[in-house]
N, C-alpha and C. Protein backbone atom coordinates (compact mmCIF):
# COMPACT_ATOMS: atom_id res chain seq x y z
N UNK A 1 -5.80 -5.63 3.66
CA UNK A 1 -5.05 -4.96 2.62
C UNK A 1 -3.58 -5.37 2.68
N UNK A 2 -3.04 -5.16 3.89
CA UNK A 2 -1.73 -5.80 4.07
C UNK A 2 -1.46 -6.83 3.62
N UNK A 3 -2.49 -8.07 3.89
CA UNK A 3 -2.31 -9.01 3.48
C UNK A 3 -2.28 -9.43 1.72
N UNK A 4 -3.07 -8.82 1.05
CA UNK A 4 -3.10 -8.61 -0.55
C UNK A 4 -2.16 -8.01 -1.07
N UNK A 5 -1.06 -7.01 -0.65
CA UNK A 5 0.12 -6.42 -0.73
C UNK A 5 0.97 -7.55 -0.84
N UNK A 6 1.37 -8.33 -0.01
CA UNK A 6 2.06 -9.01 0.28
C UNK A 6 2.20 -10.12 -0.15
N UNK A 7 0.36 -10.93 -0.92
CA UNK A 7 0.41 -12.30 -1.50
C UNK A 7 0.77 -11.94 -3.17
N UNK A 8 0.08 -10.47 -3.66
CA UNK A 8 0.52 -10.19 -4.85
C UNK A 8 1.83 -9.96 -5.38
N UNK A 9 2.01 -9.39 -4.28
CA UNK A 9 3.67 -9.17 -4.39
C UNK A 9 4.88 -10.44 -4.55
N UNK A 10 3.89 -11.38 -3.97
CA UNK A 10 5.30 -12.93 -3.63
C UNK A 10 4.14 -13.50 -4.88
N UNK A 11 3.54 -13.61 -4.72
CA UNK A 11 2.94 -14.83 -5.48
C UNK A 11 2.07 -14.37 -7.42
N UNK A 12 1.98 -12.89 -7.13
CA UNK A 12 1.09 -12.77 -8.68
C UNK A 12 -0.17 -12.31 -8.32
N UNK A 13 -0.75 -12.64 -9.85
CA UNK A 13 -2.32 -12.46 -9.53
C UNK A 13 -2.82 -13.18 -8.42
N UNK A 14 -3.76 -12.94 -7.21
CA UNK A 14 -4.63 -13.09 -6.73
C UNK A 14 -6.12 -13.70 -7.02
N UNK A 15 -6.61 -15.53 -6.96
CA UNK A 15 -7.60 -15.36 -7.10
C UNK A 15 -9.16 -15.32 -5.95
N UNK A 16 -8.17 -15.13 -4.91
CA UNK A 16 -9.25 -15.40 -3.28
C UNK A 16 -10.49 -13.85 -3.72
N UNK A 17 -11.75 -14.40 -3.01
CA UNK A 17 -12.52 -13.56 -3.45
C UNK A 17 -12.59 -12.30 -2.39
N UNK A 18 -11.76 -12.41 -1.32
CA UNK A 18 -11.80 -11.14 -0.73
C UNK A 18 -10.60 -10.16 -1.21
N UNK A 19 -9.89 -10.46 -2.13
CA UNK A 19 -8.70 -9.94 -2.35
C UNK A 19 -9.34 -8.65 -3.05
N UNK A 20 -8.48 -7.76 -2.91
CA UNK A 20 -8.93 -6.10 -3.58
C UNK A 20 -8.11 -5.50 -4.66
N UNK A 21 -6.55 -6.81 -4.24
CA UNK A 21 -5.48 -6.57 -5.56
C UNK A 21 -5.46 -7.95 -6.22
N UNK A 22 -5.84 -8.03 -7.17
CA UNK A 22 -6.01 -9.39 -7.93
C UNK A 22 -5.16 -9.37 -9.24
N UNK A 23 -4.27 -8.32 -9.50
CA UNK A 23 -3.47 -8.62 -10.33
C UNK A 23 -2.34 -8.53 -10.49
N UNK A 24 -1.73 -8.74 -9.61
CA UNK A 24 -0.07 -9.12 -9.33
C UNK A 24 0.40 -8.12 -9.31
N UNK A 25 0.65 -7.04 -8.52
CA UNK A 25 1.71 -5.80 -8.69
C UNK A 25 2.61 -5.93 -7.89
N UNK A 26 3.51 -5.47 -7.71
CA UNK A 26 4.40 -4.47 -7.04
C UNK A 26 4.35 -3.40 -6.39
N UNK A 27 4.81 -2.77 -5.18
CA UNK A 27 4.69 -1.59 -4.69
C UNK A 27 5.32 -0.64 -5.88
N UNK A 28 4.91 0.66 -6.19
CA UNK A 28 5.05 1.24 -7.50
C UNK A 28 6.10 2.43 -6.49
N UNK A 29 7.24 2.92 -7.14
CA UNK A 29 7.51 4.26 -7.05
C UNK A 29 6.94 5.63 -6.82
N UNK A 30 6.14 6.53 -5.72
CA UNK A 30 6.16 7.46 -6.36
C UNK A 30 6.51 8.60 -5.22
N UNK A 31 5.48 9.50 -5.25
CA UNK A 31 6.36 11.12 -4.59
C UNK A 31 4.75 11.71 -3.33
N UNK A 32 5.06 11.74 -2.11
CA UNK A 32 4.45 12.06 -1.65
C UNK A 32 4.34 13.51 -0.93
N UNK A 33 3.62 14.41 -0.85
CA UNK A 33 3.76 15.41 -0.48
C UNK A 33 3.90 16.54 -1.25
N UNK A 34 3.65 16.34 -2.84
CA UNK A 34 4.20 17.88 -3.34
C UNK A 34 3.07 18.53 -3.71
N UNK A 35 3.28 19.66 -4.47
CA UNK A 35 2.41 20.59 -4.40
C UNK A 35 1.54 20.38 -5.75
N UNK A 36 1.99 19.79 -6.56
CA UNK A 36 1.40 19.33 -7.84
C UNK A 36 0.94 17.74 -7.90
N UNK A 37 -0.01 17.71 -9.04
CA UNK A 37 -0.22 16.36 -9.10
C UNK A 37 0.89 15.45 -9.93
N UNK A 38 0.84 14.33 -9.92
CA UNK A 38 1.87 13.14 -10.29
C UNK A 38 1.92 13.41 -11.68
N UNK A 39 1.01 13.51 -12.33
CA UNK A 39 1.04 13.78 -13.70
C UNK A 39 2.04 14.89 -14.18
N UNK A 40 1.35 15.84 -13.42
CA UNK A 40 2.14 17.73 -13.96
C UNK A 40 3.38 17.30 -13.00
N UNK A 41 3.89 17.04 -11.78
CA UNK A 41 5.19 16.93 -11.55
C UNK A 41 6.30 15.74 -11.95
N UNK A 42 5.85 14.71 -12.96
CA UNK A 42 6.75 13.85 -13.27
C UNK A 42 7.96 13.89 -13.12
N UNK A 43 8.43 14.76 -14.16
CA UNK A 43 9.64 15.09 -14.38
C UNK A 43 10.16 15.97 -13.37
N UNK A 44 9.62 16.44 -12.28
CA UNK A 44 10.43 17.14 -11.07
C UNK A 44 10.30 16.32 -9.47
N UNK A 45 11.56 16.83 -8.88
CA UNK A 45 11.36 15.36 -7.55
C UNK A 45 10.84 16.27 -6.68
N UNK A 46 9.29 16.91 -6.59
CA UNK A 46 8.62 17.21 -5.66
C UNK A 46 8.24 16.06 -4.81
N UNK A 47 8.30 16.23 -3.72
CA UNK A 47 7.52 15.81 -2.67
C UNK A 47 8.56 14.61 -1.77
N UNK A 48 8.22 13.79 -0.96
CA UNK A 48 8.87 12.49 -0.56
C UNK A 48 8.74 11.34 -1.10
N UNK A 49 9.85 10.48 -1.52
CA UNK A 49 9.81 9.13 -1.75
C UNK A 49 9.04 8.61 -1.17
N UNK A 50 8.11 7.70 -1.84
CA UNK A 50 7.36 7.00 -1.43
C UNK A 50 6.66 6.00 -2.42
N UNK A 51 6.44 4.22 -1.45
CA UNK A 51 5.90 3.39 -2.29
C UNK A 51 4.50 3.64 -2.45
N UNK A 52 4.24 3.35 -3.02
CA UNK A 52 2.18 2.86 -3.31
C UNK A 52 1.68 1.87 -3.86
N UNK A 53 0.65 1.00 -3.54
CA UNK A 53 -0.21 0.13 -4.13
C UNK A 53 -1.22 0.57 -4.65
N UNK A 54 -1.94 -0.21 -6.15
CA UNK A 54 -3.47 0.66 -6.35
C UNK A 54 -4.23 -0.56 -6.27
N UNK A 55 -5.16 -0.55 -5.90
CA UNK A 55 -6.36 -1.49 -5.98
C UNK A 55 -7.18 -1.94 -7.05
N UNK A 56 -7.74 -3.02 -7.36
CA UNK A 56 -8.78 -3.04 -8.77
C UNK A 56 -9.38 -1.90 -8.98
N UNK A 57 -9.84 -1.09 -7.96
CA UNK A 57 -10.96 -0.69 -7.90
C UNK A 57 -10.15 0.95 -8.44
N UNK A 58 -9.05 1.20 -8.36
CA UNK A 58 -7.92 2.08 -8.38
C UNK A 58 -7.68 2.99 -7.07
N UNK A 59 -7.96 2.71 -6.11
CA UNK A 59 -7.91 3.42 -5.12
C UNK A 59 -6.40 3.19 -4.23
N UNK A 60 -5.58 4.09 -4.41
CA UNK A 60 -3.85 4.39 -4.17
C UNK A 60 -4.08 4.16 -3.19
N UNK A 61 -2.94 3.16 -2.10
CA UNK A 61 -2.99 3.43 -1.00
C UNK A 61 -1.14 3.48 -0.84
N UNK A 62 -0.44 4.12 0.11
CA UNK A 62 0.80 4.78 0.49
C UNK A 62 1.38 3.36 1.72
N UNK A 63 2.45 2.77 0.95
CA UNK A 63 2.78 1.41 1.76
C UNK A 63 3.12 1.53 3.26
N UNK A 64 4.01 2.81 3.22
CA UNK A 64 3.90 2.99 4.96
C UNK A 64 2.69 3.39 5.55
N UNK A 65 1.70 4.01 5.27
CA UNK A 65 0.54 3.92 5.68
C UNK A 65 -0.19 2.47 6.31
N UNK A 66 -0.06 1.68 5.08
CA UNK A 66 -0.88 -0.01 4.99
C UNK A 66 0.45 -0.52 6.49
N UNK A 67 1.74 -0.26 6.23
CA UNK A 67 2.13 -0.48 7.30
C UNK A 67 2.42 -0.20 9.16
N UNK A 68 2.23 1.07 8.75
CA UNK A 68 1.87 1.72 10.33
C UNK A 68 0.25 1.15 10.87
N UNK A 69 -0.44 0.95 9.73
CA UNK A 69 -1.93 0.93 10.01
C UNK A 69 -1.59 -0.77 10.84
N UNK A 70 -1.23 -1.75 10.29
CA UNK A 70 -0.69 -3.25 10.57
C UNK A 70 -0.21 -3.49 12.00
N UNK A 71 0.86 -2.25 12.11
CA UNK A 71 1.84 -2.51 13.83
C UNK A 71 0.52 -1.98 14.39
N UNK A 72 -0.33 -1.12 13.97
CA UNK A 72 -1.17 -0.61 15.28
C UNK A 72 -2.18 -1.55 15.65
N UNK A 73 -2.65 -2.20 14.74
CA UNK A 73 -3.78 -3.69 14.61
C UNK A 73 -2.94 -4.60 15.62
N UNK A 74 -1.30 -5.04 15.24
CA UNK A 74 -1.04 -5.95 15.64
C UNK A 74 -0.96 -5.57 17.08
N UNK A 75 -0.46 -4.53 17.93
CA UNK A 75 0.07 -3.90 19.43
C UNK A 75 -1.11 -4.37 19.63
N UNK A 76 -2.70 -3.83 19.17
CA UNK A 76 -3.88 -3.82 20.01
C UNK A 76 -4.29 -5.69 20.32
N UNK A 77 -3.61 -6.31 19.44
CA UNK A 77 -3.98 -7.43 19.34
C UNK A 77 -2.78 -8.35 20.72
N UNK A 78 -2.21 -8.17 20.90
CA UNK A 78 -0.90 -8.35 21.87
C UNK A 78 -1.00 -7.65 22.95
N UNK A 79 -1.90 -6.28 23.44
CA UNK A 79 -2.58 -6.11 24.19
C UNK A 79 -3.77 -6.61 25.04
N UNK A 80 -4.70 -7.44 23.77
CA UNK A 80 -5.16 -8.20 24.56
C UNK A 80 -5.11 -9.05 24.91
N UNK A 81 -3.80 -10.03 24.51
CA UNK A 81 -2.76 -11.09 25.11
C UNK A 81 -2.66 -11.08 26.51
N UNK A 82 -2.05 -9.78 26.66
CA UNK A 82 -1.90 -9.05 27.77
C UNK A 82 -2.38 -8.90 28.92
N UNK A 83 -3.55 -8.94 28.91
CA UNK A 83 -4.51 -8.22 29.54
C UNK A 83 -4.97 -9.32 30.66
């Protein structure tokens, strides 16, 4: 996923067949944490700043998420460098 974040983002649409974002976005603006949904709170700044990606498939994912998820892949992977 990280990786599809990152080629869509520099490069556009996506046509590799494992890709899950194939049409060029951007991390989008939005609000994490409030008590309403995105729709009904538009116009109010509930919740925390926060980026998001959506998938073809539309499934939101929260960019610091895709990124905390990445350092923890990468430590385990440099661990077993380690080892």
């Amino acid at each position: 996923m990280a990786r599809d974040v990152h080629d869509t983002h520099k490069h556009g649409a996506l046509g590799r067949k494992t890709a899950t974002i194939t049409q060029g976005q951007k991390p989008k603006q939005s609000r994490r944490g409030g008590a309403f949904s995105e729709a009904f709170s538009s116009g109010f700044q509930i919740g925390d700043p926060a980026l998001v990606v959506v998938e073809d498939d539309q499934t939101l994912h929260y960019v610091d998420d895709l990124i905390e998820r990445a350092v923890k892949y990468w430590r385990a992977e440099i661990a077993k460098l380690s080892a």
